[in-house]
C-alpha atoms as a PDB file:
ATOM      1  CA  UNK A   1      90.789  78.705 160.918  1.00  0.00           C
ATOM      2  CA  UNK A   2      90.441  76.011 158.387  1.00  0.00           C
ATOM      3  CA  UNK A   3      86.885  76.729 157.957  1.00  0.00           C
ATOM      4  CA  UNK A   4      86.897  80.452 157.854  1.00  0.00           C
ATOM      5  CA  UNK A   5      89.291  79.903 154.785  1.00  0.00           C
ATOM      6  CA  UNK A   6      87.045  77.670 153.287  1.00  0.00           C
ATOM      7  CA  UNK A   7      84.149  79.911 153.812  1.00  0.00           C
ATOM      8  CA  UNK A   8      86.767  83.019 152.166  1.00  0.00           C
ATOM      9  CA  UNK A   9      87.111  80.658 149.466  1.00  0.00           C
ATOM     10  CA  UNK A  10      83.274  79.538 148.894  1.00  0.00           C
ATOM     11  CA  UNK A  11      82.109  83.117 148.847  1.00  0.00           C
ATOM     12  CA  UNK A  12      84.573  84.069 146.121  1.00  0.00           C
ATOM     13  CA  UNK A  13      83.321  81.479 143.708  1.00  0.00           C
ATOM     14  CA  UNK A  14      80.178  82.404 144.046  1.00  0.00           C
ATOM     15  CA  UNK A  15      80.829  86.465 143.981  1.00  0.00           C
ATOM     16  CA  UNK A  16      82.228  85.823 140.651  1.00  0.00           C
ATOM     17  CA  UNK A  17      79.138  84.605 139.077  1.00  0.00           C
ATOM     18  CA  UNK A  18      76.834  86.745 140.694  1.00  0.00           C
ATOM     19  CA  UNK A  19      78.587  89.847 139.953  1.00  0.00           C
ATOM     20  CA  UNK A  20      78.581  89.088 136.275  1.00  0.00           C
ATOM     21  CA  UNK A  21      75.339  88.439 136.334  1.00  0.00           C
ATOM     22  CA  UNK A  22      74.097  91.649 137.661  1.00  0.00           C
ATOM     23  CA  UNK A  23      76.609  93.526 135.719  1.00  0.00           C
ATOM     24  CA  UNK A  24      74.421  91.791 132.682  1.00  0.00           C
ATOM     25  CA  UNK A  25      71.027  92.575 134.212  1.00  0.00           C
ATOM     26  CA  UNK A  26      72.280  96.221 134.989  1.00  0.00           C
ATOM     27  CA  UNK A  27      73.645  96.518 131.504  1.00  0.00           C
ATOM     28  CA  UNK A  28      70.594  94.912 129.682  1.00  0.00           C
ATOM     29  CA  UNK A  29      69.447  97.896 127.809  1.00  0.00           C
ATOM     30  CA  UNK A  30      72.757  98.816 126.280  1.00  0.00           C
ATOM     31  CA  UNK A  31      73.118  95.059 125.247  1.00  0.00           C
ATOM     32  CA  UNK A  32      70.150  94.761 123.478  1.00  0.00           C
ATOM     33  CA  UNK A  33      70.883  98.712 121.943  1.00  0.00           C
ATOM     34  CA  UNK A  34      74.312  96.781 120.652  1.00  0.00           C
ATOM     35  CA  UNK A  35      73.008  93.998 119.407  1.00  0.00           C
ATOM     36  CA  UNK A  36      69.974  95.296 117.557  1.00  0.00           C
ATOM     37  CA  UNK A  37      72.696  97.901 115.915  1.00  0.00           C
ATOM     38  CA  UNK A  38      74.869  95.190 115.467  1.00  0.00           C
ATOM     39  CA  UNK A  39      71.655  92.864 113.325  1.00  0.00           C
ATOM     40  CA  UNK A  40      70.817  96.210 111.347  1.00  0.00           C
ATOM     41  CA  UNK A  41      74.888  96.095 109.883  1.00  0.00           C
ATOM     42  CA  UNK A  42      74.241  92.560 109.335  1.00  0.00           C
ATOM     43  CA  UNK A  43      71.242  92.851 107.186  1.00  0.00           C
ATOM     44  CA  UNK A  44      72.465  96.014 104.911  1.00  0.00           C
ATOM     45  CA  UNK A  45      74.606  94.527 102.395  1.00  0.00           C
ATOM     46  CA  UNK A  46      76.595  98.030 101.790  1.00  0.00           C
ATOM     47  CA  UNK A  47      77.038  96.867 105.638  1.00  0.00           C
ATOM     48  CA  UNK A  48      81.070  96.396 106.105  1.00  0.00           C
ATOM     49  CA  UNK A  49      79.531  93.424 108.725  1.00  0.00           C
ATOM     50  CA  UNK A  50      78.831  90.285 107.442  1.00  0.00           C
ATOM     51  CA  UNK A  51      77.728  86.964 108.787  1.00  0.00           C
ATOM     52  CA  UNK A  52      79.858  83.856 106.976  1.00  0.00           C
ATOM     53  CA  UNK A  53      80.659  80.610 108.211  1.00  0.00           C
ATOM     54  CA  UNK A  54      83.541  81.349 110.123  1.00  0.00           C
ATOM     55  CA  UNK A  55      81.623  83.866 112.634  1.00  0.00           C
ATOM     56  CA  UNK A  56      81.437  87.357 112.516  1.00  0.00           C
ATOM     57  CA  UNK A  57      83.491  88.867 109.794  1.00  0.00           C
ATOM     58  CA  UNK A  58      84.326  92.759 109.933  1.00  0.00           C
ATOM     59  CA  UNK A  59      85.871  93.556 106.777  1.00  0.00           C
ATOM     60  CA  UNK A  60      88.550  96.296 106.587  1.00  0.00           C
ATOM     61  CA  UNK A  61      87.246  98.250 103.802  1.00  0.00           C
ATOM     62  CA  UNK A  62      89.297 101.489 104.986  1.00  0.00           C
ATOM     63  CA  UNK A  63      92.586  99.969 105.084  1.00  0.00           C
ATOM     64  CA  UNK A  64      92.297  97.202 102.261  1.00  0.00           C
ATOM     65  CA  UNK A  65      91.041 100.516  99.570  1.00  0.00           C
ATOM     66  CA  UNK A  66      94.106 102.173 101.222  1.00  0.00           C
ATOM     67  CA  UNK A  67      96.152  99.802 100.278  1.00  0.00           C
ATOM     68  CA  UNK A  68      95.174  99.209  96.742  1.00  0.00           C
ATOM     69  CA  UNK A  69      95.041 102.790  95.942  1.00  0.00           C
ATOM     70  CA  UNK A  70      98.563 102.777  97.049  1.00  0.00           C
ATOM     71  CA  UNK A  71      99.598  99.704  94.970  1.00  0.00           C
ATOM     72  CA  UNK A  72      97.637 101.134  91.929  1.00  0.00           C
ATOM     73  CA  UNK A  73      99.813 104.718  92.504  1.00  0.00           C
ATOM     74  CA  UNK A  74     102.880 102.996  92.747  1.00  0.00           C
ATOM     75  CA  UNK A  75     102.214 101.637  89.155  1.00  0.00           C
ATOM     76  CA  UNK A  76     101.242 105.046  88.045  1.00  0.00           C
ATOM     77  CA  UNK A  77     104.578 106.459  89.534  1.00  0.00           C
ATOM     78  CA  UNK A  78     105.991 103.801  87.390  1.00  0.00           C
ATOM     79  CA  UNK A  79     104.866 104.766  84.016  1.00  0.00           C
ATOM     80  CA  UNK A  80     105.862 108.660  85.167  1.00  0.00           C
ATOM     81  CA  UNK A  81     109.294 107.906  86.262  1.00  0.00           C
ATOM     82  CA  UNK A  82     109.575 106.174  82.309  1.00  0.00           C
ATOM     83  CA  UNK A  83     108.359 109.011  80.947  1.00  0.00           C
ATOM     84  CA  UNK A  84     110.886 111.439  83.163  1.00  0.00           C
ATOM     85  CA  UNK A  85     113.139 109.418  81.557  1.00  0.00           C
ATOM     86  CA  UNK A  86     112.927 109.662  78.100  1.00  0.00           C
ATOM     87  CA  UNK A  87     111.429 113.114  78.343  1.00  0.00           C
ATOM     88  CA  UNK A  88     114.224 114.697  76.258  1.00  0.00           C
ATOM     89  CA  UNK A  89     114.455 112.017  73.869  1.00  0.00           C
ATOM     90  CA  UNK A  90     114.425 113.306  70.129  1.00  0.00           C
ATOM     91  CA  UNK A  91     110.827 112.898  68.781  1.00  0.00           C
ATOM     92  CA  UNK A  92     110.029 110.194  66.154  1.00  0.00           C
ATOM     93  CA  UNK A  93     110.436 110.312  62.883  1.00  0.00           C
ATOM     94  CA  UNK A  94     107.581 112.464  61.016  1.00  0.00           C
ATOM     95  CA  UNK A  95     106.267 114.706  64.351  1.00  0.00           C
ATOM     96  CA  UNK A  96     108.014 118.509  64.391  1.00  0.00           C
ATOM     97  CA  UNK A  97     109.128 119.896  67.632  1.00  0.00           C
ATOM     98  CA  UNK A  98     106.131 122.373  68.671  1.00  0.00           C
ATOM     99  CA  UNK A  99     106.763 125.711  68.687  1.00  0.00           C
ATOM    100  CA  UNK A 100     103.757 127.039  69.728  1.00  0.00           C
ATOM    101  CA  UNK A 101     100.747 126.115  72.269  1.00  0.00           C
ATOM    102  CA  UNK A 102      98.233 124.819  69.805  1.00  0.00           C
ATOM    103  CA  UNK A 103      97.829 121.106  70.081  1.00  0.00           C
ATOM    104  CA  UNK A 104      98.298 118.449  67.438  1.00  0.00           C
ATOM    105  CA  UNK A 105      95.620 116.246  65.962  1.00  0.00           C
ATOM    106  CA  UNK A 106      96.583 112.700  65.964  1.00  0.00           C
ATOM    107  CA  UNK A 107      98.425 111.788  63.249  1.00  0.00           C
ATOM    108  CA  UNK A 108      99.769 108.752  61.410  1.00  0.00           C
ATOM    109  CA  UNK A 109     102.177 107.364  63.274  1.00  0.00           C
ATOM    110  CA  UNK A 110     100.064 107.461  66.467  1.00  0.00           C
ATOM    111  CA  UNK A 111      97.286 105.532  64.957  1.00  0.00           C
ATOM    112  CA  UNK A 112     100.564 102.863  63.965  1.00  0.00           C
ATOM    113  CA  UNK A 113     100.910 102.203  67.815  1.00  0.00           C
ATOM    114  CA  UNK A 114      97.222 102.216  68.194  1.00  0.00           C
ATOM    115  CA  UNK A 115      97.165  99.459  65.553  1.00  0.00           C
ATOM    116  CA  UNK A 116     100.141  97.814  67.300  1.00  0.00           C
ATOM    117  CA  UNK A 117      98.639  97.362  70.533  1.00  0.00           C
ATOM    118  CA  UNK A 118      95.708  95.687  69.113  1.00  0.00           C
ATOM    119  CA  UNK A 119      97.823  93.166  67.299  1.00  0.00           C
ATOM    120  CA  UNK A 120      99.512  92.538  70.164  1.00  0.00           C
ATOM    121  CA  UNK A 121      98.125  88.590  70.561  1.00  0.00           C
ATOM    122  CA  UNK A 122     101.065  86.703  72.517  1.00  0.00           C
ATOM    123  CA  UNK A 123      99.652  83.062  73.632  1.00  0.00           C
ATOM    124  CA  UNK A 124     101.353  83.702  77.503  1.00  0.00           C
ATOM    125  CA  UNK A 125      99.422  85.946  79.548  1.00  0.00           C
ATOM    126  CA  UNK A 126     101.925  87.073  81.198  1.00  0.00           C
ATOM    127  CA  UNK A 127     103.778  88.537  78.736  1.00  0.00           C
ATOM    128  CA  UNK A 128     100.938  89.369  76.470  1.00  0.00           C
ATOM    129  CA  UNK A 129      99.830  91.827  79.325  1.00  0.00           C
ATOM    130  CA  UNK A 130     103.320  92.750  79.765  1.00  0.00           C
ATOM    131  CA  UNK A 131     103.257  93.793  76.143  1.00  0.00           C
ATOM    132  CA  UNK A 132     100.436  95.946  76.204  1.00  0.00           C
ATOM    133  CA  UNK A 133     101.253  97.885  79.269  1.00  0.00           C
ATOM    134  CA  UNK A 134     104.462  98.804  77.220  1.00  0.00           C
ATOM    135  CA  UNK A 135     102.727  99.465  73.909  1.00  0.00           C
ATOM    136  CA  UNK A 136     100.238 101.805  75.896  1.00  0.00           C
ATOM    137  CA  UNK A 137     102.967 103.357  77.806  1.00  0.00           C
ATOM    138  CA  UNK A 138     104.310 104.235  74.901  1.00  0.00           C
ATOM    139  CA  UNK A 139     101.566 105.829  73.445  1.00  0.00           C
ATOM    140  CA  UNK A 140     101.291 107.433  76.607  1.00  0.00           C
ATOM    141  CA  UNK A 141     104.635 109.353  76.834  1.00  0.00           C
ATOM    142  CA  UNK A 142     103.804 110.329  72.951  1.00  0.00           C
ATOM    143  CA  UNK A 143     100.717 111.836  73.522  1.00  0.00           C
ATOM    144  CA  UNK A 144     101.839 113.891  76.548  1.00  0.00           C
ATOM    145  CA  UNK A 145     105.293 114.727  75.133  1.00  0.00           C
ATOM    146  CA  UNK A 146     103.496 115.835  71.551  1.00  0.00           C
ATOM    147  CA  UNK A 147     100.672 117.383  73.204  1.00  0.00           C
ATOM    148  CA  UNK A 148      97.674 115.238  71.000  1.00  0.00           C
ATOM    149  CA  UNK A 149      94.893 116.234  71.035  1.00  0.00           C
ATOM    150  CA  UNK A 150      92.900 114.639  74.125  1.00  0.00           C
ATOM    151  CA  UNK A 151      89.755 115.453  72.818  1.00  0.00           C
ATOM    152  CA  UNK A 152      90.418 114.180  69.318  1.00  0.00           C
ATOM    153  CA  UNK A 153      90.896 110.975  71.179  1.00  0.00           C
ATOM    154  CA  UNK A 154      87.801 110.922  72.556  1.00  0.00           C
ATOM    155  CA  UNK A 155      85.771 111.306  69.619  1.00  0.00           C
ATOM    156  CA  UNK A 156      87.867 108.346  67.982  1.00  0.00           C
ATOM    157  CA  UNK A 157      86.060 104.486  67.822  1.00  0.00           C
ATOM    158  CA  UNK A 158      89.614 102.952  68.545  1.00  0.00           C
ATOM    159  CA  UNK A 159      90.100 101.029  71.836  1.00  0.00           C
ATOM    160  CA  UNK A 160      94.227 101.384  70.849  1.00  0.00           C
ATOM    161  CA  UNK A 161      93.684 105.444  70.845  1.00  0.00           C
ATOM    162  CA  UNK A 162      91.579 105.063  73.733  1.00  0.00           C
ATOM    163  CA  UNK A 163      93.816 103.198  75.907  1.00  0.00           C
ATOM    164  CA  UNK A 164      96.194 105.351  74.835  1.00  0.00           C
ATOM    165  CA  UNK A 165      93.974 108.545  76.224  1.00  0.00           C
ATOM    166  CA  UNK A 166      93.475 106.600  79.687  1.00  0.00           C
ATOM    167  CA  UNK A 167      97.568 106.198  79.576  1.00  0.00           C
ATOM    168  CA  UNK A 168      98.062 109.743  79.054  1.00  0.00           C
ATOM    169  CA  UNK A 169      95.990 110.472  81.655  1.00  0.00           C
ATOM    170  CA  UNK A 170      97.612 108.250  84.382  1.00  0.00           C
ATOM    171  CA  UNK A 171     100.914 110.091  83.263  1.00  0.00           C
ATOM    172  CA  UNK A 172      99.575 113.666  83.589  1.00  0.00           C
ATOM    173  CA  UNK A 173      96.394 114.070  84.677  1.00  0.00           C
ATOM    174  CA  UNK A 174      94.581 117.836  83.668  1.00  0.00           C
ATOM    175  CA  UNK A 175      91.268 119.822  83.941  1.00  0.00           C
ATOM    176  CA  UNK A 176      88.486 118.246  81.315  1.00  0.00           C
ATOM    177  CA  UNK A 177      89.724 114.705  80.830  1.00  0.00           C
ATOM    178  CA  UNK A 178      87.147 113.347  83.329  1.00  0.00           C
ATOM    179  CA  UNK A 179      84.693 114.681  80.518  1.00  0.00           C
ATOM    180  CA  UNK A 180      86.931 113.374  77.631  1.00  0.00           C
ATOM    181  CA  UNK A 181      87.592 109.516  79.790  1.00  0.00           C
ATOM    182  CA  UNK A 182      84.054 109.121  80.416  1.00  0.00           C
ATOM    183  CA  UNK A 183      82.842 109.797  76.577  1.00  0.00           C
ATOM    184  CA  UNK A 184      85.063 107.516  75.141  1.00  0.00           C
ATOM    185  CA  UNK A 185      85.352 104.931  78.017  1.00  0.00           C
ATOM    186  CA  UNK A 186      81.160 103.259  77.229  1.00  0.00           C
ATOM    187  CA  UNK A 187      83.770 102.199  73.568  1.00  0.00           C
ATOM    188  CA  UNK A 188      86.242  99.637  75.618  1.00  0.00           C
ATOM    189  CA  UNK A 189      85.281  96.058  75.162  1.00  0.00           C
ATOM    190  CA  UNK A 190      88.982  94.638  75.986  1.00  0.00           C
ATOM    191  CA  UNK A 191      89.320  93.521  79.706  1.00  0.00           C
ATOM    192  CA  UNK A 192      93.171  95.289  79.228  1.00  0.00           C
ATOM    193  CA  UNK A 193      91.904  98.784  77.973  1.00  0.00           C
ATOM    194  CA  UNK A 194      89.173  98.791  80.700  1.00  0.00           C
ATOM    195  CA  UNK A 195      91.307  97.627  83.574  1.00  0.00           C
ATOM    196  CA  UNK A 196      93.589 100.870  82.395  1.00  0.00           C
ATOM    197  CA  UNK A 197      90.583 102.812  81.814  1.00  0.00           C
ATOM    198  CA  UNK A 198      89.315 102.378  85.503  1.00  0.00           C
ATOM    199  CA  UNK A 199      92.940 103.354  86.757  1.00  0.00           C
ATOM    200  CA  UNK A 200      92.754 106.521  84.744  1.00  0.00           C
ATOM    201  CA  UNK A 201      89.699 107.205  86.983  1.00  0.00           C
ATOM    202  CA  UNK A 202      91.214 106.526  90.093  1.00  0.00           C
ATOM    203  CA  UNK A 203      93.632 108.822  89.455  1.00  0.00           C
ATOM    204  CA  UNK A 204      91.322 111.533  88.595  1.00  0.00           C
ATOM    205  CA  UNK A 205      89.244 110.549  91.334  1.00  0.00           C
ATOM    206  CA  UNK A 206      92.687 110.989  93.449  1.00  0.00           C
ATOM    207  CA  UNK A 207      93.279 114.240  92.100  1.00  0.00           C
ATOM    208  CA  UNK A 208      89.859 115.456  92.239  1.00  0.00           C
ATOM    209  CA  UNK A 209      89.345 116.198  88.832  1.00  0.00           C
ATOM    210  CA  UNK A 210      86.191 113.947  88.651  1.00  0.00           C
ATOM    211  CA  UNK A 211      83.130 116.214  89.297  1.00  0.00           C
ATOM    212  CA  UNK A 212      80.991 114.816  91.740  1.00  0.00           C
ATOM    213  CA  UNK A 213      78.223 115.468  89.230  1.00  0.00           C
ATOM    214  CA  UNK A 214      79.409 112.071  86.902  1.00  0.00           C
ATOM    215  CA  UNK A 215      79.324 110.313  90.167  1.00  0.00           C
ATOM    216  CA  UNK A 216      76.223 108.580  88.051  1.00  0.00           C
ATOM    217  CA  UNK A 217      78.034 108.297  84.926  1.00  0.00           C
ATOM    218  CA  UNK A 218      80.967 106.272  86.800  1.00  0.00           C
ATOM    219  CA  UNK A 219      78.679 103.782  88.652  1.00  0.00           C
ATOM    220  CA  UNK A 220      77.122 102.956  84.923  1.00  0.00           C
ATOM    221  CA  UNK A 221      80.226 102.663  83.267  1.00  0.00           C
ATOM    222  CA  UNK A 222      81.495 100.281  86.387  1.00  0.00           C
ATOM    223  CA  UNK A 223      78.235  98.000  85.948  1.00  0.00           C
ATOM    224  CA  UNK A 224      78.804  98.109  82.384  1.00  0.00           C
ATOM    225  CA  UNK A 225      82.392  96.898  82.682  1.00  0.00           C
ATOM    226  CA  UNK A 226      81.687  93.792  85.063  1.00  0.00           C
ATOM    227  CA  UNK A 227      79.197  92.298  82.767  1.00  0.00           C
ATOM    228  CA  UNK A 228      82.128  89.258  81.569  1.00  0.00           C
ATOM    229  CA  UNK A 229      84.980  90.958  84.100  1.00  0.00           C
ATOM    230  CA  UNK A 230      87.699  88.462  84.990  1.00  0.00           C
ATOM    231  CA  UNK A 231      88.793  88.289  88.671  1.00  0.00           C
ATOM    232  CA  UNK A 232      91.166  91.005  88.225  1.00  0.00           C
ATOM    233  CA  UNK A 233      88.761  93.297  86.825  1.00  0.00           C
ATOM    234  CA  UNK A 234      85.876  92.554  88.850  1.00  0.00           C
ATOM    235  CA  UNK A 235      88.729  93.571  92.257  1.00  0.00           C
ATOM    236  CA  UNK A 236      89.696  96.474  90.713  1.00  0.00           C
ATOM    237  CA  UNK A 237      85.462  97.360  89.800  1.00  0.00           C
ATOM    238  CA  UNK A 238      85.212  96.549  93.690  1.00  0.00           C
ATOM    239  CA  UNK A 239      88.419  99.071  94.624  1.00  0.00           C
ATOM    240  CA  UNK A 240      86.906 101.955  92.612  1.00  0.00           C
ATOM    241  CA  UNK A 241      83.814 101.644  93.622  1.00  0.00           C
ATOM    242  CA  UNK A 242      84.530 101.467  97.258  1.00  0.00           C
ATOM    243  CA  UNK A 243      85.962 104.805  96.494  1.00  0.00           C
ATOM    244  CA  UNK A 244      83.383 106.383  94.974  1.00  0.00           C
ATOM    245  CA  UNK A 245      81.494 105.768  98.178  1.00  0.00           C
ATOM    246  CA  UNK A 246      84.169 106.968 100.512  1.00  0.00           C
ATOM    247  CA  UNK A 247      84.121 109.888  98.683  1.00  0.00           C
ATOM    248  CA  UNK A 248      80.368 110.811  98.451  1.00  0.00           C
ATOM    249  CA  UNK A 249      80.311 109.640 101.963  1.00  0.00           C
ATOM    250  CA  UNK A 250      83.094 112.418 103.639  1.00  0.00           C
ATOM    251  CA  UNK A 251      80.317 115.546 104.953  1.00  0.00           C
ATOM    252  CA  UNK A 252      81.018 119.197 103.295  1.00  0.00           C
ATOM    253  CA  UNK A 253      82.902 121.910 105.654  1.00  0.00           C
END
């Protein structure tokens, strides 16, 4: 009895081994299918598969945009909620109530907070960026709550009025500022106004008010803006441009 339970025992060592192995040899096609598809991911470098030193590295491009574009919303909800706020707040001194639906030009004391923001030089950067999210907010709710002209803004040589256009637009988005964003944005030179000015995209992008047309446009202006990008820049370049892809990506009904 001892040896027929030795002889059990033998036999199921070995069938181990040799059933793996013909699983393998059976299965040889579809390996070298997986692994040739697998090399091919590996070698595009649009691939989301990349080879580092720690192995095999699958990136989670999906679920890292997702969460970004969620992070970069929440900021945007920010900045609305403000403006919900103070929304029946007495204008400032100099601006009459409109009582009509032309729009205004800009006037003086816009191009004040323009000025403002770009003498906005605090040595922390902390609070220097602090500032000038404020300062642009500002301009923000003014432009919206005035009803500026948009396009006046984008035919202005001011990175103040511009951030203040890619502010306005993160607070209430509307049909033609894609155009008006994209003629003025080539003007920013300030990491701060193009970090907003790439979060006004997003959120046209969002809100598909981008035409798929100045799909072009966008990828220049996104090269353009990471020549001397700091790491927070050159993430947020990354983010949007990860989106542009997902979006020319998704096949037409």
């Amino acid at each position: 009895m001892d040896y027929l339970e030795a002889f059990v025992t033998m036999i199921g060592h070995i069938a181990w081994p040799a059933t793996a192995i013909g699983i393998a040899v059976i299965a040889r096609k579809e390996l070298r299918s997986v692994i040739s598809a697998l090399a091919k991911r590996i070698e595009d470098k649009s691939s989301a598969v990349s080879i580092t030193r720690e192995g095999v590295e699958i990136k989670a491009v999906v679920e890292a945009q997702e969460a970004r574009i969620i992070s970069m919303q929440a900021e945007q909800d920010q900045v609305k909620s403000l403006a919900l706020q103070h929304f029946k707040a007495a204008q400032p001194l100099g601006i009459k109530t409109l009582k009509h639906t032309g729009l205004q030009d800009i006037d003086a004391h816009l191009r004040e907070m323009a000025d403002a923001y770009m003498a906005i030089n605090l040595p922390d950067y902390s609070e220097r960026t602090r500032a000038k999210n404020a300062a642009a907010g500002q301009m923000a709710f003014y432009i919206v709550s005035n009803r500026i002209n948009k396009d006046q803004l984008a035919n202005e040589n001011h990175e103040g009025l511009l951030i203040g256009l890619a502010e306005s637009i993160i607070l209430s988005a509307e049909t033609g500022d894609a155009e008006r964003l994209l003629k003025a944005a080539p003007g920013a030179k300030r990491l701060h106004v193009r970090y907003r000015v790439l979060i006004a995209l997003t959120k046209l992008l969002e809100s598909n008010l981008l035409p798929l047309a100045d799909i072009g446009i966008v990828r220049a202006l996104l090269g353009e803006y990471e020549v001397g990008a700091d790491s927070s820049l050159k993430r947020l370049i990354s983010n949007v441009t990860s989106l542009v892809n997902g979006l020319i990506s998704i096949p037409k009904d």
